[in-house]
Protein backbone atom coordinates (compact mmCIF):
# COMPACT_ATOMS: atom_id res chain seq x y z
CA UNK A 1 66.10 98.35 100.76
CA UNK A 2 66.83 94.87 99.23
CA UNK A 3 64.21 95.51 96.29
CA UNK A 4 64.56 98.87 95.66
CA UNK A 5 65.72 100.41 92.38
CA UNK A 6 66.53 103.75 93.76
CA UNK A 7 69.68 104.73 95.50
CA UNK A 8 69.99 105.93 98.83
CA UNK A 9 70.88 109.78 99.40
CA UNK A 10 71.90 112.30 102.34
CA UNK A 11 69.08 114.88 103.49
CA UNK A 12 69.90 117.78 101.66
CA UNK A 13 69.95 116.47 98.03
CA UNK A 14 66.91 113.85 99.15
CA UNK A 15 65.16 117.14 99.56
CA UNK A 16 66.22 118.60 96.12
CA UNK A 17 65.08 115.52 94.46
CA UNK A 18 61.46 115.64 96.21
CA UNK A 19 61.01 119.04 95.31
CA UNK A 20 61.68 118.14 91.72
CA UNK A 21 59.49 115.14 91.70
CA UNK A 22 56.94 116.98 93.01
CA UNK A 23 56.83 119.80 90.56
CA UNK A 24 57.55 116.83 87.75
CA UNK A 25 53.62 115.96 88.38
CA UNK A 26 54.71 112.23 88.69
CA UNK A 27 52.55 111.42 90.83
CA UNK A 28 48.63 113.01 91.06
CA UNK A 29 48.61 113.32 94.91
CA UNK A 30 52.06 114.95 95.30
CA UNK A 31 51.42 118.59 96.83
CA UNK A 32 52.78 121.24 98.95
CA UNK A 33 51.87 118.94 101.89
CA UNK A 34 54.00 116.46 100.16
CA UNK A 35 56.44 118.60 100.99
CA UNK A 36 56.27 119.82 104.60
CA UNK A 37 55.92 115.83 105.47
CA UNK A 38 59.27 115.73 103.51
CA UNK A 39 60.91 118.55 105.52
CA UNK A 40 59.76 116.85 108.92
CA UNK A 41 61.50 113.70 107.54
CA UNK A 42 64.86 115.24 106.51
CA UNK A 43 65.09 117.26 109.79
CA UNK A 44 65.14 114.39 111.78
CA UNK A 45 67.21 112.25 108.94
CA UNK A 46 70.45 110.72 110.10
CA UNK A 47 73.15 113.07 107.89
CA UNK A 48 75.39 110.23 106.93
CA UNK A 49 73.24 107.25 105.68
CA UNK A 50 69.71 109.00 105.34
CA UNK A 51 67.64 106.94 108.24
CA UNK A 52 64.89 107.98 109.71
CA UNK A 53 62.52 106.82 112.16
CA UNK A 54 58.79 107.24 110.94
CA UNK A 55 57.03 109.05 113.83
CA UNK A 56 53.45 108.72 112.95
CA UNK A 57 52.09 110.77 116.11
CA UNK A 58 55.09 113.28 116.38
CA UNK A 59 54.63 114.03 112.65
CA UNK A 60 51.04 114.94 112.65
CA UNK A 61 51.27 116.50 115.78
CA UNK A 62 54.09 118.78 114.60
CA UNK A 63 52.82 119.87 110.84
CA UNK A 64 49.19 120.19 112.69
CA UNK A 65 47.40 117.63 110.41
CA UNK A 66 45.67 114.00 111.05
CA UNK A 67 47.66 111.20 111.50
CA UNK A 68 46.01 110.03 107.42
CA UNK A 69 47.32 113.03 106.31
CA UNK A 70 50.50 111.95 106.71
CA UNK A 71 50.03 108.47 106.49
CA UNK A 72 49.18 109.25 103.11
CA UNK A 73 51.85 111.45 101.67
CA UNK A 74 54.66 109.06 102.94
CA UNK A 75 52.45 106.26 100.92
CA UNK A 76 53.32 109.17 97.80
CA UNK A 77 56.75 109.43 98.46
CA UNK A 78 57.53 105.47 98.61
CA UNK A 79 55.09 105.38 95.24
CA UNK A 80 57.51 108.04 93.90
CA UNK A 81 60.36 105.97 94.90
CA UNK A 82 61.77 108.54 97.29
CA UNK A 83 61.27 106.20 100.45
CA UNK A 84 62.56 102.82 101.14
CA UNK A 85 61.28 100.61 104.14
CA UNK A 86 64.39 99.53 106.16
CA UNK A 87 62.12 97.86 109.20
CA UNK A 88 58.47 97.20 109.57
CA UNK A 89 57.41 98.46 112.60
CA UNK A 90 55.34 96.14 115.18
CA UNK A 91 52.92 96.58 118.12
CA UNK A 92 54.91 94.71 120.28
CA UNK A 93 56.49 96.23 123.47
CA UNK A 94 59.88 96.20 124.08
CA UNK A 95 60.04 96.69 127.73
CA UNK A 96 62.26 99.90 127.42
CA UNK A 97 62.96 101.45 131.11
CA UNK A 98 60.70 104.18 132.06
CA UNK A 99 58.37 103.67 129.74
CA UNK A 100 55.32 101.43 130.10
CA UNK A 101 54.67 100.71 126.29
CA UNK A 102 56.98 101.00 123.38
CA UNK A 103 56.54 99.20 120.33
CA UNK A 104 59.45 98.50 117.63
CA UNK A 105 59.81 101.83 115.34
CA UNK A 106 59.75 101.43 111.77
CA UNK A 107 62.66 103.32 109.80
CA UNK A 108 62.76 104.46 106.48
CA UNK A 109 65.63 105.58 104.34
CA UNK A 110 66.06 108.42 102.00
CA UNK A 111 66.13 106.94 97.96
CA UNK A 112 66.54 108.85 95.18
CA UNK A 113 64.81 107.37 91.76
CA UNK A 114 66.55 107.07 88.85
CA UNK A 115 64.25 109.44 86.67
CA UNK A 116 65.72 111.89 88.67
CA UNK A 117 68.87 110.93 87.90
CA UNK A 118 68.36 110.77 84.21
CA UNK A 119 67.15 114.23 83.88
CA UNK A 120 69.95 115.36 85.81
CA UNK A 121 72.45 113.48 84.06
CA UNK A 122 74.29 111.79 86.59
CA UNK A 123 76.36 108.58 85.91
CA UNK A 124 76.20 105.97 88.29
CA UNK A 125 78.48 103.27 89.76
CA UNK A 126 76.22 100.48 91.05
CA UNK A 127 72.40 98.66 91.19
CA UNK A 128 69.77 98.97 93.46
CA UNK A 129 69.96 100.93 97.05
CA UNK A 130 73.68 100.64 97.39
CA UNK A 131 74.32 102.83 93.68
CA UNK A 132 76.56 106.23 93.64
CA UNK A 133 76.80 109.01 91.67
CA UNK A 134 80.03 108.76 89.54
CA UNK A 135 79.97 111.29 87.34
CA UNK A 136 77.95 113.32 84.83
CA UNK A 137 76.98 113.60 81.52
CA UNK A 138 77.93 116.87 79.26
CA UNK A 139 74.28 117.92 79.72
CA UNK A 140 74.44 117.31 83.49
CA UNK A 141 78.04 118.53 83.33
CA UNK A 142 76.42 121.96 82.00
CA UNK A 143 73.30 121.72 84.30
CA UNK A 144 75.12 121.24 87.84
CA UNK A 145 77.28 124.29 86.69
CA UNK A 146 74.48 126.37 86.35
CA UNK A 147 72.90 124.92 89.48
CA UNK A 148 76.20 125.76 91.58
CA UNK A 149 76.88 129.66 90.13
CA UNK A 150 73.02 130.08 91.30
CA UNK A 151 73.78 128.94 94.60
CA UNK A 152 76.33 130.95 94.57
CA UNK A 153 74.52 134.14 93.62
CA UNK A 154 71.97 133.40 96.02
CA UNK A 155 74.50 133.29 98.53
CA UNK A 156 76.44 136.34 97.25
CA UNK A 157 74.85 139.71 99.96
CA UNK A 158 73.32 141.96 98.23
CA UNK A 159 73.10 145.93 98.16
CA UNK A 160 72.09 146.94 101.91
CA UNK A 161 72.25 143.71 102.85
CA UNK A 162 74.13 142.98 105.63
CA UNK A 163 77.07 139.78 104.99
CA UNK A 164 76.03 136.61 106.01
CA UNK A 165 79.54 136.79 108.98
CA UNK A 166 80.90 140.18 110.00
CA UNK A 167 83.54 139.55 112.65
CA UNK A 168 84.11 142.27 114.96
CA UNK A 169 87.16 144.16 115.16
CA UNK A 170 89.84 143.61 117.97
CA UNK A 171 90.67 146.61 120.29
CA UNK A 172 95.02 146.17 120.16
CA UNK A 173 95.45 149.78 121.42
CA UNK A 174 98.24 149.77 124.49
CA UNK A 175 96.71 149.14 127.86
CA UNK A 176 98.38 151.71 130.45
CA UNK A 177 100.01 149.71 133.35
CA UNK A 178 102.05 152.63 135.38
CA UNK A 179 99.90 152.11 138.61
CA UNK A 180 101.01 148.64 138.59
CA UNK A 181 104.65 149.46 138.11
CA UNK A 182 105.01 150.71 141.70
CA UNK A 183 104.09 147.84 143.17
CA UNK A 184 106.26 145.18 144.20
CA UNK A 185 106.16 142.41 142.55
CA UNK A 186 104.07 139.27 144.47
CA UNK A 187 106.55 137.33 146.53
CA UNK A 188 107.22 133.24 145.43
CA UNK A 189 106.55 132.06 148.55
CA UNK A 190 104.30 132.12 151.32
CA UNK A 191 106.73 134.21 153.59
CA UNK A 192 108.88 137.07 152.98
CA UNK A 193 112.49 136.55 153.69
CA UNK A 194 112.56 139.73 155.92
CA UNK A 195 113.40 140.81 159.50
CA UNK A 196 110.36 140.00 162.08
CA UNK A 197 109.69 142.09 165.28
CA UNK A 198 110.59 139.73 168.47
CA UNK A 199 110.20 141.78 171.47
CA UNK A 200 110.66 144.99 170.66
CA UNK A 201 114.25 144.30 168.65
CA UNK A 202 114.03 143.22 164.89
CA UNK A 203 115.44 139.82 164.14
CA UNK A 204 116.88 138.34 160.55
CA UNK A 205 114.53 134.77 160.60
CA UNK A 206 114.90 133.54 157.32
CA UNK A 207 112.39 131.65 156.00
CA UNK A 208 112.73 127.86 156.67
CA UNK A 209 113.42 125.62 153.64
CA UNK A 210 111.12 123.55 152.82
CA UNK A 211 111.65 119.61 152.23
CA UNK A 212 111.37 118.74 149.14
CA UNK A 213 108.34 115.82 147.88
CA UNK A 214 109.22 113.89 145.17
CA UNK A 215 106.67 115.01 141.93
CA UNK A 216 104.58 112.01 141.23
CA UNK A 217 104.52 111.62 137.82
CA UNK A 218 102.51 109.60 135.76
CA UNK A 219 104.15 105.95 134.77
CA UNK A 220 102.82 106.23 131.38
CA UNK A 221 105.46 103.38 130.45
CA UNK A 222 103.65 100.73 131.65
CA UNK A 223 100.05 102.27 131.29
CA UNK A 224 101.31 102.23 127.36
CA UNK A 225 103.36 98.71 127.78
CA UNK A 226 99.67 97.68 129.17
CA UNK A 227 97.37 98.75 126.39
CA UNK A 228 96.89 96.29 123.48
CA UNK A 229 98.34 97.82 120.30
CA UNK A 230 94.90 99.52 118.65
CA UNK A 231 93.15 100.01 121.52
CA UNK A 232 93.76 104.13 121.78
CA UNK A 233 90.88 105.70 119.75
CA UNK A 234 90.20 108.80 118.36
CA UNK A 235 87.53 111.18 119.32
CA UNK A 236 86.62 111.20 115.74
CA UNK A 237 86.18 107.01 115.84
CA UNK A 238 84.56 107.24 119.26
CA UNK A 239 81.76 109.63 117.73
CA UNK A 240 81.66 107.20 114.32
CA UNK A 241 81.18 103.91 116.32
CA UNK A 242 78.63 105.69 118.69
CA UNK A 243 76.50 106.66 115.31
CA UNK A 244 76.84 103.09 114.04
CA UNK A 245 75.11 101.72 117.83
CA UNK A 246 72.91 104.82 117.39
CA UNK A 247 72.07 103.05 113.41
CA UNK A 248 72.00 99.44 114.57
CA UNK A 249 70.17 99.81 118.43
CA UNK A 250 67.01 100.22 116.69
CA UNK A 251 67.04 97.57 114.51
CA UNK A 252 68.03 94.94 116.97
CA UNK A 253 65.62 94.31 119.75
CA UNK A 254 67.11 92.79 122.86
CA UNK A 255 69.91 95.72 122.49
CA UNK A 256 67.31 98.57 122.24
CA UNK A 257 67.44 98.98 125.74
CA UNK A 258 71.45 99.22 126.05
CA UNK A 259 72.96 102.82 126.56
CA UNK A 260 74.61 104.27 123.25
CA UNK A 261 78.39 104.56 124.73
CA UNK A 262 78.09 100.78 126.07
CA UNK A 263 76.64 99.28 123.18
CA UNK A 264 79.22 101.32 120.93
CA UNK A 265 82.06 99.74 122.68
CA UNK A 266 80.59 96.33 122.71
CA UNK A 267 80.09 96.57 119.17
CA UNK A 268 83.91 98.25 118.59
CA UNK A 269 85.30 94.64 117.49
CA UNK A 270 82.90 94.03 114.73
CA UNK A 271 83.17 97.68 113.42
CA UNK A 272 87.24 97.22 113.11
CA UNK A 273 86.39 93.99 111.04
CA UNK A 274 84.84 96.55 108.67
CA UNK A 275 81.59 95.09 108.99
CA UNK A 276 78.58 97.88 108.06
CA UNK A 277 75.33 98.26 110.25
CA UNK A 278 73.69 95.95 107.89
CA UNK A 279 76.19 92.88 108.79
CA UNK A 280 76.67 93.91 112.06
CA UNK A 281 72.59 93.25 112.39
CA UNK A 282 72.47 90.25 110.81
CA UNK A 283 75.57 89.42 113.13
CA UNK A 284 73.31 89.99 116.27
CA UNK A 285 70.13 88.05 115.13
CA UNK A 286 72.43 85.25 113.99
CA UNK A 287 73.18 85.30 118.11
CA UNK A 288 69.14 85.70 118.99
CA UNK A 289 68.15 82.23 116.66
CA UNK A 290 66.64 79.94 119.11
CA UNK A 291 66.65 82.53 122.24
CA UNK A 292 62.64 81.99 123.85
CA UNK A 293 60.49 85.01 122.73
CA UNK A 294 60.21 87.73 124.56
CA UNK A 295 63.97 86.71 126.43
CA UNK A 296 66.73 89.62 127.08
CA UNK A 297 70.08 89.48 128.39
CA UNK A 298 70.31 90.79 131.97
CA UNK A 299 73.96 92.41 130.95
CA UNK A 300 73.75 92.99 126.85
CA UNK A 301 77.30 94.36 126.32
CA UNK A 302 79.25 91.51 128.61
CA UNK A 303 77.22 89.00 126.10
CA UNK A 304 78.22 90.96 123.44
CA UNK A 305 82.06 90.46 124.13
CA UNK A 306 81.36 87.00 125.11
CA UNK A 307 79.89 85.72 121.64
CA UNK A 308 82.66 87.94 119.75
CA UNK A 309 85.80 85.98 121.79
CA UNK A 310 84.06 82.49 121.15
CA UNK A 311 83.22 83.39 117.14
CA UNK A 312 87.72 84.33 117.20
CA UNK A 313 87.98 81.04 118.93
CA UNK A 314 86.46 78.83 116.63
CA UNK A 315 87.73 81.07 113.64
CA UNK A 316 91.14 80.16 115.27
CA UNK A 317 90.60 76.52 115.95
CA UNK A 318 89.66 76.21 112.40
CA UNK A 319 91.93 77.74 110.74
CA UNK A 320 94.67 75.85 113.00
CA UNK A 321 92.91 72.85 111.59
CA UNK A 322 92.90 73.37 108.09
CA UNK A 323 96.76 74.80 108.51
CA UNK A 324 97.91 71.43 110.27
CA UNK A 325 95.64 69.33 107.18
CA UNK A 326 97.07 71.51 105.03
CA UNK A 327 101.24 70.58 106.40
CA UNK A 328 99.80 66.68 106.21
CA UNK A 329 99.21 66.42 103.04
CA UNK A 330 101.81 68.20 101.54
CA UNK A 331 104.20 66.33 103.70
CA UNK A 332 102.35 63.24 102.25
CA UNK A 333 102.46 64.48 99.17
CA UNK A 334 107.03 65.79 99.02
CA UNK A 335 107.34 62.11 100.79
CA UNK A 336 109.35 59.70 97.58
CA UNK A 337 107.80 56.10 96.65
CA UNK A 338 109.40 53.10 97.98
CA UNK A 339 110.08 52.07 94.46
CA UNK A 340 111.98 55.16 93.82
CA UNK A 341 114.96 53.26 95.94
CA UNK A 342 116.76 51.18 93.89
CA UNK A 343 117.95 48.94 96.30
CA UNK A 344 114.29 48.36 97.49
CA UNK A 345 113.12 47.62 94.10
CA UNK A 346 116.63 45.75 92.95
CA UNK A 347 115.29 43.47 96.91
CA UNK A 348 111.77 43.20 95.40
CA UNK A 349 112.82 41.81 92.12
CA UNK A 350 114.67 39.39 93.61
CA UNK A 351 112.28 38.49 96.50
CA UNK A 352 109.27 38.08 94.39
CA UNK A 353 108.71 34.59 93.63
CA UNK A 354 108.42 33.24 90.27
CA UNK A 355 104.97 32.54 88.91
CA UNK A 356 104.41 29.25 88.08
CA UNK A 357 103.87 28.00 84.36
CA UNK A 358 100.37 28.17 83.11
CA UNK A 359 98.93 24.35 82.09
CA UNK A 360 97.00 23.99 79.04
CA UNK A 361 94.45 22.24 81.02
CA UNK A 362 94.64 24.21 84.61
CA UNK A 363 92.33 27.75 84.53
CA UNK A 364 94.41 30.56 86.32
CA UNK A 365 93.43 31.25 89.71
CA UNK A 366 92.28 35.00 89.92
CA UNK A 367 91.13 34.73 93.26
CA UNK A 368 94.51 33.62 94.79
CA UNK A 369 95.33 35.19 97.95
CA UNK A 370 98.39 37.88 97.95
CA UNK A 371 101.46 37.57 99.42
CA UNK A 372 102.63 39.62 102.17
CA UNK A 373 105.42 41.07 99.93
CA UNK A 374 102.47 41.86 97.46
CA UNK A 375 100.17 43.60 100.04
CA UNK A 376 103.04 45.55 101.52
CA UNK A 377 103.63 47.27 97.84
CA UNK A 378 99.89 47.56 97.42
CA UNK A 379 99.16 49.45 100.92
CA UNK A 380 102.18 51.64 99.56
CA UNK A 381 100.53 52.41 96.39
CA UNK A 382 97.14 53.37 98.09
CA UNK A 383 99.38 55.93 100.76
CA UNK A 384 100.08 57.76 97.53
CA UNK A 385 96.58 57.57 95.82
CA UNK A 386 93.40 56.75 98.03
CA UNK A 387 91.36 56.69 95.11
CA UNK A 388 92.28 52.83 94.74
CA UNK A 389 91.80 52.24 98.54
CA UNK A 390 87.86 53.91 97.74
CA UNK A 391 87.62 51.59 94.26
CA UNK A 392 88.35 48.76 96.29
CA UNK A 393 85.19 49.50 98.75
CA UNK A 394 82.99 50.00 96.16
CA UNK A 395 83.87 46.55 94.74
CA UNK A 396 83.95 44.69 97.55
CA UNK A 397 82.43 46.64 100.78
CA UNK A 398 84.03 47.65 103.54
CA UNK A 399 84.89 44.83 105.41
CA UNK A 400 86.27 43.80 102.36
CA UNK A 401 88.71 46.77 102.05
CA UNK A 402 89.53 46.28 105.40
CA UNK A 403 91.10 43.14 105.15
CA UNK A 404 92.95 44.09 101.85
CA UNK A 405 94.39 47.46 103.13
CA UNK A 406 94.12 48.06 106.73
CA UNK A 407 91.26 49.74 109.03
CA UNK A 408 93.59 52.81 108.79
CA UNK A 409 94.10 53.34 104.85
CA UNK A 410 90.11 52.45 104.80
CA UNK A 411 89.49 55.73 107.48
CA UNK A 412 91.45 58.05 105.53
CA UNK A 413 89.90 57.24 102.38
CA UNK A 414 86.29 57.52 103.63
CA UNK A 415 86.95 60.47 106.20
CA UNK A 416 89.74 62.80 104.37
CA UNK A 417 90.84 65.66 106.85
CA UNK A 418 90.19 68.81 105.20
């Protein structure tokens, strides 16, 4: 799929585009048998993203040929470009309940070359597997008209040919009900309100009324209040994230042997991040990297749901973290200088003691220790930029920048929070 230069295609026009390769002669070995192989393969295709499982044995068995035969038409149809390995099968058993050997299937997916889509004229939107058809050309314009009114034709009944639907016709004649209307109509409750024979004489017992039971009604209030805002799902979106486990259960081993509806719902947090089956794979071996060979959860979905709330966890932790970093440093950043105040720099002019007058015959002192004044103004400059705090340490080492700024200036400027 990765290295493919064909895109990937739905059964029915996979099947098109066969048939026309075939009867292209592109390839020497491409025959009617070409075919049926094809047919078994789009039967069995997944509708939505062309998958199919290869079914070596089932194949052969069902198209009544050896298992070379069809080894060796599916080797045509990847040489033609119309196949595209998504998994390599293996021989190794996957433990699957009931049955005492089952080795890892391998799955192909239906590509269409892009010969075919030159002759056809098709534009397309994209490289590689993931490519579209866009559009056409006025030559493929022309040709898929022509295609469609044939279809159409061949779909059109013909003379003593019977339609392809005939609904039947509805008897609405009137239904004669005058037996019925004789009858008295069926009483509402259990017992007639009529007079009773008690010992010989006829006695008015109405029926007794009956107490009345409160209807228990559903408190749908706080079933709703309950219920996380999302979580109610369609049938449609139920069916959709069942075929994505149905897509992703075989490619992933340690979940092969986790029912469909289970694994669906495990997966349902992933699939609302819009993540595809290809992401959502990689997502689940990511989890298997340093797991001992051959080890499977006992309970696949709880883990599942476990390794999805940690992954929001951290995601929330850091993003908290780079929020907080984030405040810092522009609260660093909107703070004003000390020298901005002009009553602290009016005290520092006058605080600052005079330097002394320079000697012909006395060298100035470079090395002369600052004053507490001076380092106060410094360690103010380097709050503001901790670019001098990191020259300073690579002129004179740590210990050294220690002593001139402060352990704490020298932390920030060698382990920024990010």
């Amino acid at each position: 799929m990765a290295e493919t230069a064909s895109r990937h295609a739905q059964p029915r026009v996979w099947k098109r585009a066969v048939r026309w390769l075939v009867a292209a002669g592109l390839h020497p070995r491409a025959n009617t048998t070409t075919l049926r192989v094809t047919e078994d393969l789009a039967a069995r295709m997944d509708f939505v993203e062309g998958l199919v499982l290869y079914d070596l044995d089932g194949t052969a068995a069902r198209l009544d040929v050896d298992r070379s035969t069809v080894k060796r038409h599916v080797a045509v149809l990847r040489q033609l470009g119309a196949l595209a390995w998504v998994r390599h099968g293996t021989k190794r058993n996957l433990h699957l309940p009931g049955r005492p050997y089952a080795g890892t299937a391998t799955i192909y997916a239906a590509t269409i070359p892009a010969v075919y889509d030159i002759a056809m004229g098709h534009q397309l939107d994209g490289e590689g597997f993931r490519a579209r058809v866009t559009g056409y050309t006025s030559e493929g314009r022309t040709g898929a008209i022509e295609e469609a009114r044939r279809d159409a034709a061949a779909r059109t009944p013909r003379p003593g040919r019977p339609e392809p639907f005939s609904p039947r016709p509805v008897d609405n004649s009137p239904v004669d009900n005058s037996a019925s209307q004789a009858r008295a109509p069926h009483s509402l409750s259990r017992s007639p309100h009529g007079p009773v024979q008690v010992d010989g004489e006829k006695k008015d017992t109405p029926h007794a009324k009956r107490p009345q039971i409160p209807s228990r009604t559903k408190n749908t209030t706080s079933s709703t209040k309950a219920r996380p805002a999302g979580a109610r799902r369609s049938p449609l979106q139920v069916a959709r994230d069942i075929q994505t486990a149905r897509q992703v259960r075989p490619l992933v081993n340690w979940v092969q042997g986790t029912p469909l509806r289970k694994l669906a719902f495990a997966l349902r947090p992933l699939i609302d991040q819009g993540l595809d089956v290809q992401r959502i794979v990689l997502r689940l071996d990511d989890w298997a990297y340093g797991w001992k060979p051959g080890w499977r959860p006992t309970n696949t979905p709880a883990l599942i749901a476990a390794r999805i709330r940690r992954d929001a966890e951290e995601a929330a932790r850091s993003a908290a973290a780079a929020e907080e970093a984030r405040r810092e440093e522009e609260a660093r950043a909107a703070a004003p200088h000390p020298m901005d105040n002009p009553e602290w720099r009016a005290w520092v002019e006058t605080s600052r003691p005079a330097a002394p007058e320079p000697h012909d015959n006395d060298d100035l002192d470079d090395d002369a220790e600052p004053t507490d004044l001076d380092l106060a103004m410094i360690r103010q400059d380097a709050i503001r930029d901790l670019g001098l705090v990191r020259a300073r340490i690579d002129l004179l080492g740590i210990d050294g920048a220690r002593a001139f700024y402060g352990d704490r200036l020298v932390e920030r400027a060698l382990f920024p929070r990010f």
